[in-house]
PDB file of N, CA and C in Angstrom:
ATOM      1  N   UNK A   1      19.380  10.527 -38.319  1.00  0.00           N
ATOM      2  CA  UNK A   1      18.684  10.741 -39.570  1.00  0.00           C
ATOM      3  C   UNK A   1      19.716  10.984 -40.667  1.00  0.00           C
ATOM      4  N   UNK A   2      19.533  10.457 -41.598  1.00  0.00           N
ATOM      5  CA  UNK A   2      20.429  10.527 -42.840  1.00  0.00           C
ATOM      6  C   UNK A   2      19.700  12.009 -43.773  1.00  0.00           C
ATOM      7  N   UNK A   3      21.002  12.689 -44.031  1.00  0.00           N
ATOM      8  CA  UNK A   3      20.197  13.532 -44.591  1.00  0.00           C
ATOM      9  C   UNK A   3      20.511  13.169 -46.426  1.00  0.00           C
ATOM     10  N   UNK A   4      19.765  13.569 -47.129  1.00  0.00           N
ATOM     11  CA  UNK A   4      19.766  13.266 -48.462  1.00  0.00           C
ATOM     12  C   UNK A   4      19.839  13.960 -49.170  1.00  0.00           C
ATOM     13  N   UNK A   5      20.289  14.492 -50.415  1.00  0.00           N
ATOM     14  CA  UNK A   5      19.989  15.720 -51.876  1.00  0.00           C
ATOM     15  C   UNK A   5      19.439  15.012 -52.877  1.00  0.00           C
ATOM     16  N   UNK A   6      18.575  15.288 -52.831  1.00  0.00           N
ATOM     17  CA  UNK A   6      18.508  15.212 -54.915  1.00  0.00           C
ATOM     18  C   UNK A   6      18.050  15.818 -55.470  1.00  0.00           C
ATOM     19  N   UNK A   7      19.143  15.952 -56.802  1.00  0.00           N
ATOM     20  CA  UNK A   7      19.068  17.112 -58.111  1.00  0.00           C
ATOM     21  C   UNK A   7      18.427  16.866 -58.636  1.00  0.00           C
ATOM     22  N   UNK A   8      16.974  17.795 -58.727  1.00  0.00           N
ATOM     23  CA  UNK A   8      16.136  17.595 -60.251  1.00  0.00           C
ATOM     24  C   UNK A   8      15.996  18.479 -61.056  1.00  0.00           C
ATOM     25  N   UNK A   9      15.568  18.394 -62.289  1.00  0.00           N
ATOM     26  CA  UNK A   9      15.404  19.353 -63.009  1.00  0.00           C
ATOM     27  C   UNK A   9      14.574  19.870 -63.160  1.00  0.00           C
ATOM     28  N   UNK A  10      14.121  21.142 -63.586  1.00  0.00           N
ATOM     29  CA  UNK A  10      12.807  22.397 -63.532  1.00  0.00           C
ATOM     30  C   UNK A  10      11.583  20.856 -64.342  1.00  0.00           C
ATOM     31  N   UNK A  11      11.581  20.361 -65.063  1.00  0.00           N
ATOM     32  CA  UNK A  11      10.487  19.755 -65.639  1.00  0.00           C
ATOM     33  C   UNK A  11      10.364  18.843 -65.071  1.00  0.00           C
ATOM     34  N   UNK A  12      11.479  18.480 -63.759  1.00  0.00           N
ATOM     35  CA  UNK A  12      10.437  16.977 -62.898  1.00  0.00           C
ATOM     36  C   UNK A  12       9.609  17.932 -61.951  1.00  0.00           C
ATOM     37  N   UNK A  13       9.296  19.132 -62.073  1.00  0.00           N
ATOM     38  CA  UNK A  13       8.364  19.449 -60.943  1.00  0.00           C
ATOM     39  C   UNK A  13       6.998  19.300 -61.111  1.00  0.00           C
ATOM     40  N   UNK A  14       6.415  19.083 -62.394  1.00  0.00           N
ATOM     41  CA  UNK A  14       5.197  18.553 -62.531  1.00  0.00           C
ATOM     42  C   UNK A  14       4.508  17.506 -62.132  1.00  0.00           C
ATOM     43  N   UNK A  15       5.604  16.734 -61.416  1.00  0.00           N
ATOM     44  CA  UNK A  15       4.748  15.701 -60.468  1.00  0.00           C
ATOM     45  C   UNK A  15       4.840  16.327 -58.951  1.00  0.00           C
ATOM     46  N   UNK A  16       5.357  17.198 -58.720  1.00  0.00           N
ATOM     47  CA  UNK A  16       4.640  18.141 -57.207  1.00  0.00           C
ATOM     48  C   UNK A  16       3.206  17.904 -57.775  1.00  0.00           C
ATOM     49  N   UNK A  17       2.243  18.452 -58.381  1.00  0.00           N
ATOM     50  CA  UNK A  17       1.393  18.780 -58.291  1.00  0.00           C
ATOM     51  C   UNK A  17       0.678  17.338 -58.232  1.00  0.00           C
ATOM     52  N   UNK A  18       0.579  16.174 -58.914  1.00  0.00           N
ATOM     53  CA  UNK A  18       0.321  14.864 -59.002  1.00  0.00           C
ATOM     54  C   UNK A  18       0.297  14.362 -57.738  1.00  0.00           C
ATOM     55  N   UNK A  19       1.528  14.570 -57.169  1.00  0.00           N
ATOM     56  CA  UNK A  19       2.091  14.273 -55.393  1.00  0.00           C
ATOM     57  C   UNK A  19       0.893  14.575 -54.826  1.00  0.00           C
ATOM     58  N   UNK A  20       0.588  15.957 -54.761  1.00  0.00           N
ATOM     59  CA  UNK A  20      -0.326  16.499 -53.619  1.00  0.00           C
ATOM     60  C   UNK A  20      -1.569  16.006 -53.954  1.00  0.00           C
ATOM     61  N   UNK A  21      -1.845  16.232 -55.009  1.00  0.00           N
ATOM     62  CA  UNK A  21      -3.078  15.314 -55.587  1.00  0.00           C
ATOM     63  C   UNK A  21      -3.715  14.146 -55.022  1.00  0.00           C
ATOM     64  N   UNK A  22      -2.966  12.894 -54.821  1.00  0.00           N
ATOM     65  CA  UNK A  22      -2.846  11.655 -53.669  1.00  0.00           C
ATOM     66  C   UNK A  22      -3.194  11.976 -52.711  1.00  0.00           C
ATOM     67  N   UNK A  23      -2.800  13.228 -52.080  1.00  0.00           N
ATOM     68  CA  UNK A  23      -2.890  13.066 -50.558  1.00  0.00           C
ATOM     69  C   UNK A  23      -4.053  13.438 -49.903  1.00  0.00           C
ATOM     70  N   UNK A  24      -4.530  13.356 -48.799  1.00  0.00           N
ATOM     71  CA  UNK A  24      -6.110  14.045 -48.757  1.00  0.00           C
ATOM     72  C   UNK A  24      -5.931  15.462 -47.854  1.00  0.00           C
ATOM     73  N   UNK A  25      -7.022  15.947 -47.486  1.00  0.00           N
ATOM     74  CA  UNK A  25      -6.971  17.437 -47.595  1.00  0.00           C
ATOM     75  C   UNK A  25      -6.450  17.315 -45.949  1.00  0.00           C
ATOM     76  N   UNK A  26      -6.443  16.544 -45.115  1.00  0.00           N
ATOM     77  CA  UNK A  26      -5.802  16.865 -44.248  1.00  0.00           C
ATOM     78  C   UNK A  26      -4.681  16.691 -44.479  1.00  0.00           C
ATOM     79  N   UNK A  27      -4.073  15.788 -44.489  1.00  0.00           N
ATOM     80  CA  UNK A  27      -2.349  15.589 -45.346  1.00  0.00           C
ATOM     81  C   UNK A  27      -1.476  17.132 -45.393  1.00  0.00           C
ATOM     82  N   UNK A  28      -2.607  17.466 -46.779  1.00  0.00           N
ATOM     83  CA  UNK A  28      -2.232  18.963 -47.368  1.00  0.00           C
ATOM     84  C   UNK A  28      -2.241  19.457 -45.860  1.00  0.00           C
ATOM     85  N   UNK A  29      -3.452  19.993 -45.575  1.00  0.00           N
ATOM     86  CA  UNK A  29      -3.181  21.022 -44.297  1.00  0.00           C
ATOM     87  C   UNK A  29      -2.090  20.574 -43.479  1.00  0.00           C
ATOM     88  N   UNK A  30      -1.715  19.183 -42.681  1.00  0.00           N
ATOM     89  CA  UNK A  30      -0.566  19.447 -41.850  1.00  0.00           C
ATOM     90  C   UNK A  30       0.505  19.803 -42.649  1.00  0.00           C
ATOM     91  N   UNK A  31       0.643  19.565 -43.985  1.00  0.00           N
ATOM     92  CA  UNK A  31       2.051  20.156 -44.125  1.00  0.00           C
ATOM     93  C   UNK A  31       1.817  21.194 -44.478  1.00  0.00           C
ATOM     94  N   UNK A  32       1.015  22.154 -44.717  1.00  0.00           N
ATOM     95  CA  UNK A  32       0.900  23.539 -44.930  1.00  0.00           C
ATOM     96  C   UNK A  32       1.047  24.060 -43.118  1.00  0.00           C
ATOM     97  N   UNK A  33       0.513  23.576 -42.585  1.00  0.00           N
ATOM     98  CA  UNK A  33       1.030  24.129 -40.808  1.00  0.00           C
ATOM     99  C   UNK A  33       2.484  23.713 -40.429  1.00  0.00           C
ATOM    100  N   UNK A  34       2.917  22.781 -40.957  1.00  0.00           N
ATOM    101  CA  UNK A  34       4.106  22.006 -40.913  1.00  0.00           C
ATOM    102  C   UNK A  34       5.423  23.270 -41.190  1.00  0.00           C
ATOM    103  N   UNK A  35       4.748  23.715 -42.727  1.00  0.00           N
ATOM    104  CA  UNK A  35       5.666  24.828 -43.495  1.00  0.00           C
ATOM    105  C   UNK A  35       5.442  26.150 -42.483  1.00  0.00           C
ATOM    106  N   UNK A  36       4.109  26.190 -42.214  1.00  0.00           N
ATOM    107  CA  UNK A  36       4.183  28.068 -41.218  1.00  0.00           C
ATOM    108  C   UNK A  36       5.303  27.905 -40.321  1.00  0.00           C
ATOM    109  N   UNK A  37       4.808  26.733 -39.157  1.00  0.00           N
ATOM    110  CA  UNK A  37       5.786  26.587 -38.125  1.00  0.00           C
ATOM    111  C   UNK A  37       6.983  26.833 -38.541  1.00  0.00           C
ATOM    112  N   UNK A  38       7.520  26.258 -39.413  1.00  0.00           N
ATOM    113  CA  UNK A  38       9.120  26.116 -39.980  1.00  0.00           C
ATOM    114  C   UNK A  38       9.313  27.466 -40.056  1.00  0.00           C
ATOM    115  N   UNK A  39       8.798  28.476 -41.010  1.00  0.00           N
ATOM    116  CA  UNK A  39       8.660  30.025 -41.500  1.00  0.00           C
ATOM    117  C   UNK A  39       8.985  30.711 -40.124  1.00  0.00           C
ATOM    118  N   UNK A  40       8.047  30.226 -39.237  1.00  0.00           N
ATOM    119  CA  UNK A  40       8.210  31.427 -38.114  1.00  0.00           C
ATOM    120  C   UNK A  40       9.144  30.959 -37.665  1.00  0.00           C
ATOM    121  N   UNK A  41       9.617  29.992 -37.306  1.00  0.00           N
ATOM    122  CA  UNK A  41      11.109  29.841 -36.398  1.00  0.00           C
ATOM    123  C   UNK A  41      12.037  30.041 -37.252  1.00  0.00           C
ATOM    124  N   UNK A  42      12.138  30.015 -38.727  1.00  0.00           N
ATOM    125  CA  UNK A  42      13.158  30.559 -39.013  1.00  0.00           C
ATOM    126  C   UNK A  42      13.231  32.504 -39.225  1.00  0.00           C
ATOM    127  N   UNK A  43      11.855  33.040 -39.748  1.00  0.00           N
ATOM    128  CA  UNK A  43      12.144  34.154 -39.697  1.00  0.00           C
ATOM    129  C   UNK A  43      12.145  34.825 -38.516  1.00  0.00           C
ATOM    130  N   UNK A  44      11.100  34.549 -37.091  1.00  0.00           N
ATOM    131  CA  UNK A  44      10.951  35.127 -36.361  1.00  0.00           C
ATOM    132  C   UNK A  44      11.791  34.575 -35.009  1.00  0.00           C
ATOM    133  N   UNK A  45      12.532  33.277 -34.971  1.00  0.00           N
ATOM    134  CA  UNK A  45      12.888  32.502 -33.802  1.00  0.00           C
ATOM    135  C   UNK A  45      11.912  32.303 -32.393  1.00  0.00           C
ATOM    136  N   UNK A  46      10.599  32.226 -33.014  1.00  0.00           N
ATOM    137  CA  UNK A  46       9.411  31.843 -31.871  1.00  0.00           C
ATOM    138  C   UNK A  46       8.253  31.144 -32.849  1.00  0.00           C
ATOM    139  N   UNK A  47       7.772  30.316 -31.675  1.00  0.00           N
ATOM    140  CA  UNK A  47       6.749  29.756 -32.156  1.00  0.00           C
ATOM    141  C   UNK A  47       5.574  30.851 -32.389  1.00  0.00           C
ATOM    142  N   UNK A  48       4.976  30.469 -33.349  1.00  0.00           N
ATOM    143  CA  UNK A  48       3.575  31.288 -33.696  1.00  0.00           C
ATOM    144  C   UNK A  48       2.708  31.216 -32.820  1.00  0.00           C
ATOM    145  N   UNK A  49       2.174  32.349 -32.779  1.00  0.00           N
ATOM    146  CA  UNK A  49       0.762  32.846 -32.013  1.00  0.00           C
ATOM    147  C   UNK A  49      -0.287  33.759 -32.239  1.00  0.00           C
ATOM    148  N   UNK A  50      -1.121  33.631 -31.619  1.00  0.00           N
ATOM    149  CA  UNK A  50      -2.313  34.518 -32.223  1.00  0.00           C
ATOM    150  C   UNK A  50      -1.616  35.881 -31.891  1.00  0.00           C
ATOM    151  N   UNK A  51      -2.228  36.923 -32.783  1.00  0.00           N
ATOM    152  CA  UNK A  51      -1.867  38.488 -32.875  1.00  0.00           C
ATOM    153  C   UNK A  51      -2.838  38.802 -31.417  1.00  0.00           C
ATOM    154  N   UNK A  52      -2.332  39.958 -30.662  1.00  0.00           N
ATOM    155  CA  UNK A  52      -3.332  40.623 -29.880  1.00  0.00           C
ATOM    156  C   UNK A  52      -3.904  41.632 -30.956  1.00  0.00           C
ATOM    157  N   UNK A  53      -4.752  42.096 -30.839  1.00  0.00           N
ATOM    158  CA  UNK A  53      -5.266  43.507 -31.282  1.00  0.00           C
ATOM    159  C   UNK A  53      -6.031  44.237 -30.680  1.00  0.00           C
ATOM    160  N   UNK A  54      -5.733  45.398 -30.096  1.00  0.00           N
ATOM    161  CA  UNK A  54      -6.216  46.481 -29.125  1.00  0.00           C
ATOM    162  C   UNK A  54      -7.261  47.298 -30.343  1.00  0.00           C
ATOM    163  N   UNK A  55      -8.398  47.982 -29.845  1.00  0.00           N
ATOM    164  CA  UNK A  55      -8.484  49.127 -30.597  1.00  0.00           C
ATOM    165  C   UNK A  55      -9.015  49.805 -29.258  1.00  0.00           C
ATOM    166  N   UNK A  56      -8.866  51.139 -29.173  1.00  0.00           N
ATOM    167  CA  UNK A  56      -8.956  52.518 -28.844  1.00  0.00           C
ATOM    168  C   UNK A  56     -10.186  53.115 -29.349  1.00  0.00           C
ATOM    169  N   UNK A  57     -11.300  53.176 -28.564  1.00  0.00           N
ATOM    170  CA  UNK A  57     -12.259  54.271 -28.870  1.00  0.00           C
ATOM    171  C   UNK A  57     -12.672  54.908 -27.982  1.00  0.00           C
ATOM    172  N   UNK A  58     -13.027  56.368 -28.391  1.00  0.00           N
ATOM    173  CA  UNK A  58     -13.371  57.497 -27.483  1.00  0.00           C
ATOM    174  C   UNK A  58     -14.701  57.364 -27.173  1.00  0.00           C
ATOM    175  N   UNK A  59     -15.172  57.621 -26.166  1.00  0.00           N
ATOM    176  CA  UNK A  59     -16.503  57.650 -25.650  1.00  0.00           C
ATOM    177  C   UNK A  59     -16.976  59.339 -25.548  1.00  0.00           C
TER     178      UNK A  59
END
């Protein structure tokens, strides 16, 4: 894979929003799951998973 840069400037970002616009709502969602995944392996170094949650009540 070739990796690539390109420099833009703060006022070409108004076509982000145009971009996403095109795409349809699943599109959006995989790359919004696309971005978590990425998040957790970089902040946490594991794949994501559901939370357990215990609660404790007295009888």
């Amino acid at each position: 894979m070739e990796k690539v840069i390109k420099k833009v400037s703060l006022y070409e970002r108004k076509n982000d929003r145009q971009f996403w616009l095109t795409k349809s709502y699943l599109e959006r969602l995989a790359a919004l799951e696309n971005i978590r995944k990425e998040y957790h392996q970089w902040q946490y170094n594991a794949e994501p998973r559901f939370q357990r949650i215990y609660t404790i009540s007295q009888r």
